[in-house]
C-alpha atoms as a PDB file:
ATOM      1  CA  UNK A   1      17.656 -12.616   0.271  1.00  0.00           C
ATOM      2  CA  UNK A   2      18.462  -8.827   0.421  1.00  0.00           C
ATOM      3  CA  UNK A   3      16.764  -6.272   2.311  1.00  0.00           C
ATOM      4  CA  UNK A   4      15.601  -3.444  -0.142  1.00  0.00           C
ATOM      5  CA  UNK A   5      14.697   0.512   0.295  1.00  0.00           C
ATOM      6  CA  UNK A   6      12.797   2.272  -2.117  1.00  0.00           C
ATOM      7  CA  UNK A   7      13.056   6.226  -4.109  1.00  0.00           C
ATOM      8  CA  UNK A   8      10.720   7.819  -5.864  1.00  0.00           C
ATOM      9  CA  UNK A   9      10.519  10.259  -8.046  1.00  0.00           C
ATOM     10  CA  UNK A  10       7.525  11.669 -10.144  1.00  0.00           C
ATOM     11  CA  UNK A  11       6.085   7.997 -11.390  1.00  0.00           C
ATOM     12  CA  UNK A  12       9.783   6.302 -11.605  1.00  0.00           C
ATOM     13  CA  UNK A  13      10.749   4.061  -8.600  1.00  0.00           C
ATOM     14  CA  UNK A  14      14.124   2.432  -7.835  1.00  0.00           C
ATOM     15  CA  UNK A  15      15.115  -0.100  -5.605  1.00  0.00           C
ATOM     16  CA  UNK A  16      18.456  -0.222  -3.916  1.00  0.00           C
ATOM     17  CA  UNK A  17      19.850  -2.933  -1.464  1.00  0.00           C
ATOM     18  CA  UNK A  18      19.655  -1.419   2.417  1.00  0.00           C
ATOM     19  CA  UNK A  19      23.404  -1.816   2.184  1.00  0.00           C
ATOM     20  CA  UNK A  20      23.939   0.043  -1.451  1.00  0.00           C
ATOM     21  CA  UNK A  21      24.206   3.879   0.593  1.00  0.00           C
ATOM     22  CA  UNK A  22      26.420   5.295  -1.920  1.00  0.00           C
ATOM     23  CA  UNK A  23      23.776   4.427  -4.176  1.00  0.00           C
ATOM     24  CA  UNK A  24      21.336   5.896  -2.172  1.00  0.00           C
ATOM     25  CA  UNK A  25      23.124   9.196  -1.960  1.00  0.00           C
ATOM     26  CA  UNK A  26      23.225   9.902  -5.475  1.00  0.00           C
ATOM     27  CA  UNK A  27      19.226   9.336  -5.524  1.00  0.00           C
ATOM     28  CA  UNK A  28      18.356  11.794  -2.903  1.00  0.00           C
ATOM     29  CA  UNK A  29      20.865  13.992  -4.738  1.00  0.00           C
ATOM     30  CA  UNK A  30      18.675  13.363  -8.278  1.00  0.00           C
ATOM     31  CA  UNK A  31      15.710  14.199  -6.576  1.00  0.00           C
ATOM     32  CA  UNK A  32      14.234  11.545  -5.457  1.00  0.00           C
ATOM     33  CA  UNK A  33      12.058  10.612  -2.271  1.00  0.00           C
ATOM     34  CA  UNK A  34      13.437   7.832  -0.166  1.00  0.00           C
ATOM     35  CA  UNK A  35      10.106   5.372   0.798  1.00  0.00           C
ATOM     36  CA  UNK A  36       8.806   4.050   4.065  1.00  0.00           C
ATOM     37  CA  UNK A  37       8.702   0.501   2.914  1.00  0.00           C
ATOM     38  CA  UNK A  38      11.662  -1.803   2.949  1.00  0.00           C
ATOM     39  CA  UNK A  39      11.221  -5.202   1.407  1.00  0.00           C
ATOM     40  CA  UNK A  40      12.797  -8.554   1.637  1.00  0.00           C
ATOM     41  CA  UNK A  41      13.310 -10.146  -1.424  1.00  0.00           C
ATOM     42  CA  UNK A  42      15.690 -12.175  -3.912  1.00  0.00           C
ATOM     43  CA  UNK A  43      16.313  -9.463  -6.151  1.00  0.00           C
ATOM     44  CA  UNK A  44      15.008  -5.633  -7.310  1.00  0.00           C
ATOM     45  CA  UNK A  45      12.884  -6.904  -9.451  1.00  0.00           C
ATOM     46  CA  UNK A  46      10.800  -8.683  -7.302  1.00  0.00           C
ATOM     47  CA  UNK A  47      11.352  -6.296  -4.597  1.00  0.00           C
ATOM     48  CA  UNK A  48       9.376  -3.400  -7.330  1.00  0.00           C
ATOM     49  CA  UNK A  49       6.946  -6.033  -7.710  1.00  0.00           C
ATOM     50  CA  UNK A  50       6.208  -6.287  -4.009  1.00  0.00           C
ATOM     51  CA  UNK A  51       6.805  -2.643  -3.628  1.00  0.00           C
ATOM     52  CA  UNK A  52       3.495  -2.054  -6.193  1.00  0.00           C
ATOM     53  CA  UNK A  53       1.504  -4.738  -4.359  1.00  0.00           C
ATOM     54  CA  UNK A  54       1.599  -2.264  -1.161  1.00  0.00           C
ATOM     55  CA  UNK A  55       1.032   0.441  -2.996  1.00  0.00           C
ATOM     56  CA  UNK A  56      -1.962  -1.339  -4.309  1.00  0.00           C
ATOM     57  CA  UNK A  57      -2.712  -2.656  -1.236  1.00  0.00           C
ATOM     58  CA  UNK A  58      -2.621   1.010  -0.100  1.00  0.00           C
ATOM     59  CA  UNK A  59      -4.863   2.733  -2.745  1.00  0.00           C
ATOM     60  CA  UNK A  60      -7.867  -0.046  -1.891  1.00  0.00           C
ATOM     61  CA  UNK A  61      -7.520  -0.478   1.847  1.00  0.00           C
ATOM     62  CA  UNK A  62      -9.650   2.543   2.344  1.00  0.00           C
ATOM     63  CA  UNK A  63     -12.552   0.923   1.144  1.00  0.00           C
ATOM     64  CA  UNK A  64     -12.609  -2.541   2.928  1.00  0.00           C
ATOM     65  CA  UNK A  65     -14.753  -1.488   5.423  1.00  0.00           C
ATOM     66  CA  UNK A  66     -17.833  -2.161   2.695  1.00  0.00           C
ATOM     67  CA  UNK A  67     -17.181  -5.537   2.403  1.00  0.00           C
ATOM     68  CA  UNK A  68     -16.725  -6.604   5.685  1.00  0.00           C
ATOM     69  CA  UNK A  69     -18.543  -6.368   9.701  1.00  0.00           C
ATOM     70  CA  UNK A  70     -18.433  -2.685   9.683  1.00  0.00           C
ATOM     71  CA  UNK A  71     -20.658  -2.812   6.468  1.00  0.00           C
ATOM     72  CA  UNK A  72     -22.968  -5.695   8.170  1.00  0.00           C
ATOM     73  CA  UNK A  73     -23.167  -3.922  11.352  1.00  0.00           C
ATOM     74  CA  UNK A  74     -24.514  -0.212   9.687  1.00  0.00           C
ATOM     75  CA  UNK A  75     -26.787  -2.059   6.520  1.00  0.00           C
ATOM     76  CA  UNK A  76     -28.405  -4.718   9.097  1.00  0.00           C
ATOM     77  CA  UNK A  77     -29.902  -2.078  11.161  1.00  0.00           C
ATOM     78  CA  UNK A  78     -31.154   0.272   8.325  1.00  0.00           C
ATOM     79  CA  UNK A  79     -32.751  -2.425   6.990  1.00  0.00           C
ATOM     80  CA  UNK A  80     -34.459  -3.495  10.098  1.00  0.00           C
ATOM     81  CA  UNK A  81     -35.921   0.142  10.073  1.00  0.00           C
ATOM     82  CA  UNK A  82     -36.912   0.039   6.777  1.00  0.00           C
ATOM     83  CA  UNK A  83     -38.820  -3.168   6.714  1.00  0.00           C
ATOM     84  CA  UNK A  84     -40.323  -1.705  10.685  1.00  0.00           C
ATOM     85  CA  UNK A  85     -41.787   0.966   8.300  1.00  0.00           C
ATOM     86  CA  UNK A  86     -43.230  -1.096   6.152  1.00  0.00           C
ATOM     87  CA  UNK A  87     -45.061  -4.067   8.790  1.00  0.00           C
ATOM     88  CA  UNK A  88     -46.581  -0.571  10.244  1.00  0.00           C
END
């Protein structure tokens, strides 16, 4: 399995092998934006499928926090208070 880097540019994204610098030169020369992520896989396509999955991964992560103990841990005691209003 190869090791692969990712460029970006507007919406397109290419994947190069870690190895593939010439490659990588002529991106940065086009224009694009070399990534953070580097991926493991069998070939680029999969690699741009993993790639989006991060990106994904990226977009929702920022929201988590209502479906798990953070969420619990705020709602549990507003609704203590709320229903203490009400028994009064």
């Amino acid at each position: 399995m190869a090791e692969f880097i990712f460029f970006q540019k507007g919406k397109q994204i290419a994947a190069l092998d870690k190895s593939d610098l010439q490659g990588a030169k002529m991106l940065v020369e086009q224009g694009h934006k070399k990534q953070f992520e580097e991926v493991t896989a069998p070939d680029g396509q999969q690699a741009l499928a993993r790639f989006a999955d991060i990106k994904k991964e990226e977009e929702v992560a920022p929201f988590a926090w209502a479906t798990g103990a953070l969420f619990f841990g705020l709602i549990v005691p507003v609704l203590g208070f709320i229903s203490w209003l009400f028994m009064r």
